[in-house]
Protein backbone atom coordinates (compact mmCIF):
# COMPACT_ATOMS: atom_id res chain seq x y z
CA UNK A 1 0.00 0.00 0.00
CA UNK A 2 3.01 2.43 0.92
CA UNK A 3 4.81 1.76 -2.42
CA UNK A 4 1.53 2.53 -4.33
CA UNK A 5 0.58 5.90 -2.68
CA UNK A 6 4.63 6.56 -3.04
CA UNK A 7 4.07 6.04 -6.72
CA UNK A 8 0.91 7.50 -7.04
CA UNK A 9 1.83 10.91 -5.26
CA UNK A 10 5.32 10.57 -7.44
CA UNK A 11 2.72 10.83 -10.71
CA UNK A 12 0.57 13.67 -9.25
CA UNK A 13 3.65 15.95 -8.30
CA UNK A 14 5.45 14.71 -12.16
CA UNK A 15 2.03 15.65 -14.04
CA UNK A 16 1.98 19.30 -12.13
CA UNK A 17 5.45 19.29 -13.48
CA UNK A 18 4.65 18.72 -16.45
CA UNK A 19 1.83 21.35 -16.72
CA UNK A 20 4.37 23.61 -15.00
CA UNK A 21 6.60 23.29 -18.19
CA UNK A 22 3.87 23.42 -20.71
CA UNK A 23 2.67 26.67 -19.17
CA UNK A 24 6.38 27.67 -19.31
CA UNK A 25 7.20 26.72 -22.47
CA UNK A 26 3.34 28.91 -24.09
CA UNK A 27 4.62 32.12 -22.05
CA UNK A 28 8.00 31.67 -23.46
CA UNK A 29 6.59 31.28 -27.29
CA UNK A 30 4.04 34.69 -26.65
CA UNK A 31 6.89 36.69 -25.34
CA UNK A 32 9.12 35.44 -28.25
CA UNK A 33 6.28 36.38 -31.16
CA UNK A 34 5.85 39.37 -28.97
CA UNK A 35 9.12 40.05 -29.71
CA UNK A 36 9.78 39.28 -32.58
CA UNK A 37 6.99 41.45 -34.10
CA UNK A 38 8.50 44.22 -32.49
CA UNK A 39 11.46 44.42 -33.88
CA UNK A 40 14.26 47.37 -34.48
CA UNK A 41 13.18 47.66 -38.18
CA UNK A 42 9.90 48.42 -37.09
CA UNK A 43 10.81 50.23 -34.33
CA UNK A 44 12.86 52.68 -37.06
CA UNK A 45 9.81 53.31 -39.36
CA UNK A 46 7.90 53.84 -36.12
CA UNK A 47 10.32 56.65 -35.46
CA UNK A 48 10.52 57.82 -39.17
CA UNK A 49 6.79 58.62 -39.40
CA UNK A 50 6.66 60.06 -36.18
CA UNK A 51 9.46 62.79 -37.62
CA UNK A 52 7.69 62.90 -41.02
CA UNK A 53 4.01 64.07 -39.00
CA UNK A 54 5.87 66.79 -36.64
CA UNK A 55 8.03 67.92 -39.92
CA UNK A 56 4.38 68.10 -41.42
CA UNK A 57 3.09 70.11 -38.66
CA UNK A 58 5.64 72.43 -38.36
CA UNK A 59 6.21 73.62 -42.10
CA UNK A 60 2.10 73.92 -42.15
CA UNK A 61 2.65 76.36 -38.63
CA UNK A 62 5.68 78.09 -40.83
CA UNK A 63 3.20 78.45 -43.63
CA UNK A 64 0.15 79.83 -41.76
CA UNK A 65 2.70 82.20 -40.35
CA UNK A 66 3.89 83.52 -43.22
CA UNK A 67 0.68 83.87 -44.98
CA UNK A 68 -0.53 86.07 -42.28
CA UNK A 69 2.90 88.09 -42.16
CA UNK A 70 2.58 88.72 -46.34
CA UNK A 71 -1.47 89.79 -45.61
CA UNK A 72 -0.11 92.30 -43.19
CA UNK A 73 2.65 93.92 -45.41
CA UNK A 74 -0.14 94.03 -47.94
CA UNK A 75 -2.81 95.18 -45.91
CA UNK A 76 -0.34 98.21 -44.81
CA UNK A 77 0.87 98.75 -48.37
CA UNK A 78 -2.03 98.84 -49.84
CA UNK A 79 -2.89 101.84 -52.27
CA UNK A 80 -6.69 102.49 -53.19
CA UNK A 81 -6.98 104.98 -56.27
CA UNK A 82 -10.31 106.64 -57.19
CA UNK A 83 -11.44 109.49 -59.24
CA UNK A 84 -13.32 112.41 -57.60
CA UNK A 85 -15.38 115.05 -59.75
CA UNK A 86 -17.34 118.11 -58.71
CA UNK A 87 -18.13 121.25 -60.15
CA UNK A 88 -17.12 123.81 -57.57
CA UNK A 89 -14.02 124.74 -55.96
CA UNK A 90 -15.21 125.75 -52.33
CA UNK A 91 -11.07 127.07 -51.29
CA UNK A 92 -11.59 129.76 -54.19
CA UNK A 93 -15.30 129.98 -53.91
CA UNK A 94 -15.71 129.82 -57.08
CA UNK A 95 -17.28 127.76 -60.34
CA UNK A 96 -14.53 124.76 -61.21
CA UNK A 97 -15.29 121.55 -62.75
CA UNK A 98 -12.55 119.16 -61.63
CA UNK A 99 -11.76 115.56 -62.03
CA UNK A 100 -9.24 114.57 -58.92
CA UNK A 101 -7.32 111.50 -58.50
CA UNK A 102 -7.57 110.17 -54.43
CA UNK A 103 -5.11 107.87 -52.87
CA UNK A 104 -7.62 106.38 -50.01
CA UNK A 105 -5.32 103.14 -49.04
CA UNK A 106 -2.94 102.90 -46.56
CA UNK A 107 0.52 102.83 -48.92
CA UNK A 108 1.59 105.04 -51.87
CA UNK A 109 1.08 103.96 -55.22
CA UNK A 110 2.78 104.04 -58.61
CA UNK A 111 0.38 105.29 -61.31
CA UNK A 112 1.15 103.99 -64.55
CA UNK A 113 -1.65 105.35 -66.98
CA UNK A 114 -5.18 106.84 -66.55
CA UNK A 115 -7.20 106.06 -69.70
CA UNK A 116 -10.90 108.20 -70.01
CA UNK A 117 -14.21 106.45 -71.82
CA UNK A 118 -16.51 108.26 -73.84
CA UNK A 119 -19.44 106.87 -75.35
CA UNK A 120 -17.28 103.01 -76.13
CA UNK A 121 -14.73 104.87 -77.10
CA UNK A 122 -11.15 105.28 -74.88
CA UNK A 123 -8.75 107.87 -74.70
CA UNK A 124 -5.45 109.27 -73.48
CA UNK A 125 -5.44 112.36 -73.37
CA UNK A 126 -8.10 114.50 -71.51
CA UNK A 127 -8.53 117.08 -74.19
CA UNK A 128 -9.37 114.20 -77.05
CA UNK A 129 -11.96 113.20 -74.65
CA UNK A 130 -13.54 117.29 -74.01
CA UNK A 131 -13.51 117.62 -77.80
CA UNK A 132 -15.75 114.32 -78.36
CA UNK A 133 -18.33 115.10 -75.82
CA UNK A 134 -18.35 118.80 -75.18
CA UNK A 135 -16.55 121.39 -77.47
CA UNK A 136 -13.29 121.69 -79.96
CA UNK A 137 -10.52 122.32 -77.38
CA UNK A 138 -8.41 122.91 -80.23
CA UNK A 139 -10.35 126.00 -81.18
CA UNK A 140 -10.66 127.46 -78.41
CA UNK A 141 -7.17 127.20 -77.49
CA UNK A 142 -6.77 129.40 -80.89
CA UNK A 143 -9.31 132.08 -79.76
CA UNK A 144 -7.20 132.42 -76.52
CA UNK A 145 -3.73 132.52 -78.03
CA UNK A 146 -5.02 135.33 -80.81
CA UNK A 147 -6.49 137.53 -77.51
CA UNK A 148 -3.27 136.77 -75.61
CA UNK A 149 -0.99 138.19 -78.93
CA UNK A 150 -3.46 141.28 -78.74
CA UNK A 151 -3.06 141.66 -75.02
CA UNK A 152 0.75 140.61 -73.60
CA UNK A 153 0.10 142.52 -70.51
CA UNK A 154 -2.67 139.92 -69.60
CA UNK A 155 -2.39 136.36 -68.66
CA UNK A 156 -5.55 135.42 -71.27
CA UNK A 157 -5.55 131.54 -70.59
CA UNK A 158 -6.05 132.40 -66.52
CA UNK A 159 -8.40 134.95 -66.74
CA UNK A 160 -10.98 133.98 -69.47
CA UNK A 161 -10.70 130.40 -68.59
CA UNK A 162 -8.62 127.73 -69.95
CA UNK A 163 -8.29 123.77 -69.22
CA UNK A 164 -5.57 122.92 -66.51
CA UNK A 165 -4.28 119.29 -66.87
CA UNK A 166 -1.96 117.37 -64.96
CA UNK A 167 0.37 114.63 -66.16
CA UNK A 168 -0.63 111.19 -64.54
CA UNK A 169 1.80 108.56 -66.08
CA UNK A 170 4.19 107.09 -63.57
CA UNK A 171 3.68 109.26 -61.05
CA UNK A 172 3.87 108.11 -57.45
CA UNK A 173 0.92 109.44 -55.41
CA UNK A 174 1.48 108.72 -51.55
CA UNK A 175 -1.54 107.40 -49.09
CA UNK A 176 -3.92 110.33 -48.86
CA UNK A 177 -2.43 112.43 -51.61
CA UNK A 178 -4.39 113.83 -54.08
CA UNK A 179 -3.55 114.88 -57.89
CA UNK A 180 -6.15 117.15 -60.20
CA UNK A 181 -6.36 115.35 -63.23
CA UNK A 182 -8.44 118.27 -65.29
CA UNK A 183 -9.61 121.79 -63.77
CA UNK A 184 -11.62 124.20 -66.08
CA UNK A 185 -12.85 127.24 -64.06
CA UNK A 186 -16.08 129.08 -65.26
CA UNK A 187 -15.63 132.51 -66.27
CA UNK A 188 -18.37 135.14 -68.39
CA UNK A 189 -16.17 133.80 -71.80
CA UNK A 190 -16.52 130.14 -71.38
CA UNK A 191 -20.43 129.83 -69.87
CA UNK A 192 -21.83 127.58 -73.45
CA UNK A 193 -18.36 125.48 -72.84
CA UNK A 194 -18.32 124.82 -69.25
CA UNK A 195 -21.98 123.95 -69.57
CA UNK A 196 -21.45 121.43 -71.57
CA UNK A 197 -18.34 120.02 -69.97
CA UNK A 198 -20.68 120.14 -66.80
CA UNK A 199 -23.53 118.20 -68.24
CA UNK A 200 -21.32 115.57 -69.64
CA UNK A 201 -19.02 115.29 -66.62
CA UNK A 202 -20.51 112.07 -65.17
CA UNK A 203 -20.58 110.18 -68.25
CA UNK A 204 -16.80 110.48 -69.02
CA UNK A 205 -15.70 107.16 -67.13
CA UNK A 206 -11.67 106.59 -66.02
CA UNK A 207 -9.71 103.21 -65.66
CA UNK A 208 -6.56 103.63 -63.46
CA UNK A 209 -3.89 101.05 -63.45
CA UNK A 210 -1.37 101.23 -60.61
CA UNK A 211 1.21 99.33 -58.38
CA UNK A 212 2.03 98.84 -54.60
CA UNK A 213 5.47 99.62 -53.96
CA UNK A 214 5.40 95.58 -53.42
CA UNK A 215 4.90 95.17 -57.38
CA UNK A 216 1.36 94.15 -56.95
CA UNK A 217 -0.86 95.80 -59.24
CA UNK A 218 -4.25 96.80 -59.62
CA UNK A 219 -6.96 98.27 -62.19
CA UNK A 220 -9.46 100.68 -60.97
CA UNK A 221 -12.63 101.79 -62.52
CA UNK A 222 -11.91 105.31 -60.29
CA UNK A 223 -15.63 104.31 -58.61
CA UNK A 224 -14.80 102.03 -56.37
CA UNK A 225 -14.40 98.69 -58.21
CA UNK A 226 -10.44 97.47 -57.90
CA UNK A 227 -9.53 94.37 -59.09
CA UNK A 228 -5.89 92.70 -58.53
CA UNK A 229 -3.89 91.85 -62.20
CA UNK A 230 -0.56 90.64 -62.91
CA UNK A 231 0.89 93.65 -64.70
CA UNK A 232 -0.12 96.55 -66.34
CA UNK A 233 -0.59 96.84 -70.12
C-alpha cells in the first residue's frame, strides 16, 4: 500500500510538473512572437513617421505664419486709387469743374496710366476726350492765343478760362495724396463750354492702373471697383 501511494503521489507531483513546463514553455513562445513582431526595423519606421508628421506640422505652422505676415505687409501697403469730380471749388469759392485723382489706401502707389471712356470709345489724353463730348478744345485754345498776342500785358488763358491738366503717367501718389487730373474754371467767356463740360461730366468714365510699392498691381474703374492683375498693359 506504501509503495503505491509513493508512486501515485510521485505521478501527481510529475504531471503538475509537467503542466508547469507546458505553461512555461506557451509564455515563453508569446513573449518570443511578442518580440519578434517588435522588432528594431519596425521600431525605425515607427520613429521615421513620427518625424515625417511633426516635420508636417511644423512647415504647415511656418506656412500659416507667413501667410498672415505677407497679408499684413499688404494690408499696410495697400494703395486704393479713385477718381473724384465736382463742379465747384469751395477754397476759391468759385465755379470749377474738376476731375481729382484720391489715394484712399494705406501705402503710396505708382500710377502707370489713366485712360478716359466716352461713349465706347477710350482715350489718353483729356482734351481728345472734351472735344468728343463737349466742345473743340483745339479752337478754343486758338481764340485764346489770338487775344493773348493782342493783349501781352494779360495772362488770357487764366483769366478767361482755360483747361488745366496734370500729367498722370508714372507718377507716385502717396496714401492720402491727391492729384487734379483736369480743372476748367467758369468765367463770363466760357459759360456755353463749361456747360457742356458740366452736363457731360458724369458720363466720361476713367480706368486707373497702378502698383504697390510691393509690385502688386491693380486696375481701378476710379468708382470704387479694384480688381488685382498681374501687370499693367
Amino acid at each position: 500500500m506504501d509503495n503505491q501511494q509513493q508512486d501515485a503521489s510521485c505521478s501527481t507531483v510529475k504531471s503538475e510538473q509537467d503542466s508547469n513546463v507546458e505553461e512555461q514553455t506557451k509564455t515563453t513562445q508569446q513573449n518570443t512572437q511578442r518580440n519578434g513582431w517588435f522588432t528594431n526595423e519596425r521600431l525605425n519606421l515607427f520613429l521615421a513617421l513620427c518625424a515625417i508628421i511633426i516635420s508636417a506640422a511644423s512647415f504647415y505652422a511656418t506656412y500659416l505664419q507667413a501667410s498672415a505676415a505677407e497679408r499684413q505687409v499688404k494690408a499696410a501697403t495697400w494703395p486704393w486709387l479713385e477718381v473724384m469730380t465736382g463742379n465747384f471749388n469751395e477754397e476759391k469759392n468759385q465755379s470749377e469743374i474738376t476731375f481729382v485723382l484720391t489715394n484712399s489706401g494705406s501705402g503710396p502707389a505708382i500710377v502707370k496710366y489713366v485712360k478716359y471712356h466716352y461713349n465706347d470709345q477710350s482715350y489718353l489724353d483729356i482734351y481728345k476726350v472734351i472735344s468728343a463730348c463737349c466742345f473743340d478744345t483745339q479752337a478754343y485754345e486758338t481764340q485764346l492765343q489770338t487775344l493773348q498776342d493782342n493783349s501781352p500785358d494779360i495772362n488770357i488763358f487764366e483769366a478767361f478760362g482755360w483747361i488745366m491738366t496734370s500729367a498722370s503717367d508714372n507718377r507716385l501718389l502717396a496714401s492720402g495724396s491727391k492729384l487734379k487730373l483736369f480743372g476748367f474754371k467758369q468765367t463770363g467767356f466760357n459759360e456755353t463750354q463749361w456747360d457742356k463740360v458740366n452736363k457731360q461730366r458724369n458720363s466720361i468714365k476713367t480706368e486707373i492702373c497702378y502698383c504697390s510699392l510691393l509690385e502688386q498691381c491693380y486696375l481701378s474703374d476710379g468708382r470704387g471697383d479694384v480688381k488685382e492683375i498681374q501687370q499693367c498693359e
